[in-house]
Protein backbone atom coordinates (compact mmCIF):
# COMPACT_ATOMS: atom_id res chain seq x y z
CA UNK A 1 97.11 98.01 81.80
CA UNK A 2 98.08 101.48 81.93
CA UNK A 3 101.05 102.37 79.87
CA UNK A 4 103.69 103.90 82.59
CA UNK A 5 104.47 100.18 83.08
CA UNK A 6 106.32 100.10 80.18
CA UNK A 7 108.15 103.27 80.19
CA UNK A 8 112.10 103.01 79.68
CA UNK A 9 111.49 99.19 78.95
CA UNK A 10 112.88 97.70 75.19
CA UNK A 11 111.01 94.31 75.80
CA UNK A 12 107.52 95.42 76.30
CA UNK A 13 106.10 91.88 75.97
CA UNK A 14 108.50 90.80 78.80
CA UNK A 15 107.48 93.77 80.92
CA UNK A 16 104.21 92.85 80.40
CA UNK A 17 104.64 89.55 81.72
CA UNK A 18 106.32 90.65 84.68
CA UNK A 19 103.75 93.41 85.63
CA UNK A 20 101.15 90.25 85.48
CA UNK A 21 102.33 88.65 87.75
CA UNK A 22 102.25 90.93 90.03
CA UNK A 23 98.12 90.38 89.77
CA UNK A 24 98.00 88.64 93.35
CA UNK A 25 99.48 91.19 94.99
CA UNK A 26 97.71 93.85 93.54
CA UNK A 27 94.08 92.57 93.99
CA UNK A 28 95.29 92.07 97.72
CA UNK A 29 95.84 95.38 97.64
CA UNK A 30 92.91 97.08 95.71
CA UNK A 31 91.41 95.22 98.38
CA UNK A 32 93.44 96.80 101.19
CA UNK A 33 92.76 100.37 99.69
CA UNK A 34 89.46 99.66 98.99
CA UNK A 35 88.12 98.80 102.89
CA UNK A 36 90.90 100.93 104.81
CA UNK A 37 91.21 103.84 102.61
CA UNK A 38 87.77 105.50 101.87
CA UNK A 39 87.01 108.04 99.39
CA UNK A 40 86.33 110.76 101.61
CA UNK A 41 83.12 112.85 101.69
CA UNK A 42 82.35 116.23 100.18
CA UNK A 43 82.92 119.17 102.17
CA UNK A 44 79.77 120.94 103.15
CA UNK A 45 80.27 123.38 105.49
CA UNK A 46 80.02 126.60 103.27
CA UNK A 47 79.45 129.01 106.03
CA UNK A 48 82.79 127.83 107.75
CA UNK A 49 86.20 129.60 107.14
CA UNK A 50 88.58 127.88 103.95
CA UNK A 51 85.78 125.45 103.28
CA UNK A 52 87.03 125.67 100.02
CA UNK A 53 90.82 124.84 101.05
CA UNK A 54 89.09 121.61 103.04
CA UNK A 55 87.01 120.85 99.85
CA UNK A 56 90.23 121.03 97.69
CA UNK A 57 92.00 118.54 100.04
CA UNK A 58 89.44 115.87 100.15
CA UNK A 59 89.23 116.08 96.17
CA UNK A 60 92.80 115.58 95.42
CA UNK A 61 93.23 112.90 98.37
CA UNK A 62 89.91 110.97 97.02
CA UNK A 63 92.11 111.79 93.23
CA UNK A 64 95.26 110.01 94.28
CA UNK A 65 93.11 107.31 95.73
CA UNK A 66 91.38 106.91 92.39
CA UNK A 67 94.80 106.86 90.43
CA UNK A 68 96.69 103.97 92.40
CA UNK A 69 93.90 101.96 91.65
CA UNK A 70 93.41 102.55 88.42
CA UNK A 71 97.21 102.02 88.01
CA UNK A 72 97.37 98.86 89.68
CA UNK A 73 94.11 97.52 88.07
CA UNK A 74 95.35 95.24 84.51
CA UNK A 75 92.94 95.03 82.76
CA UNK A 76 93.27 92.94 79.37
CA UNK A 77 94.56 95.44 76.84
């Protein structure tokens, strides 16, 4: 479980036990993200104008992507 759950919280422990049980909720929607949200595919038209500007786009889109699952993924600490 990533740590910016507990940010500004005294109780950790009973933070903890509230992000849990969020689980449900959460694999529903890694799940969501997952089949409706697809990493997106490299740019690879190099001969086209602001390929790179394209390219850049995709990566921090398939970033953010990465991050909101990682952040609602708990894993056992």
């Amino acid at each position: 479980m990533k740590q910016v759950w507990f940010r500004g919280y005294e109780d950790k422990e009973a933070r903890k036990k509230e992000v849990r049980s969020f689980t449900t909720a959460f694999e529903e929607l890694r799940e969501v993200l997952e089949k409706n949200y697809l990493k997106k595919e490299s740019v690879r038209d190099y001969g086209e104008p602001n390929w790179e500007l394209r390219q850049i786009a995709v990566n921090e889109y398939n970033q953010s992507l990465k991050d909101i699952i990682e952040l609602i993924t708990l894993t056992k600490d």
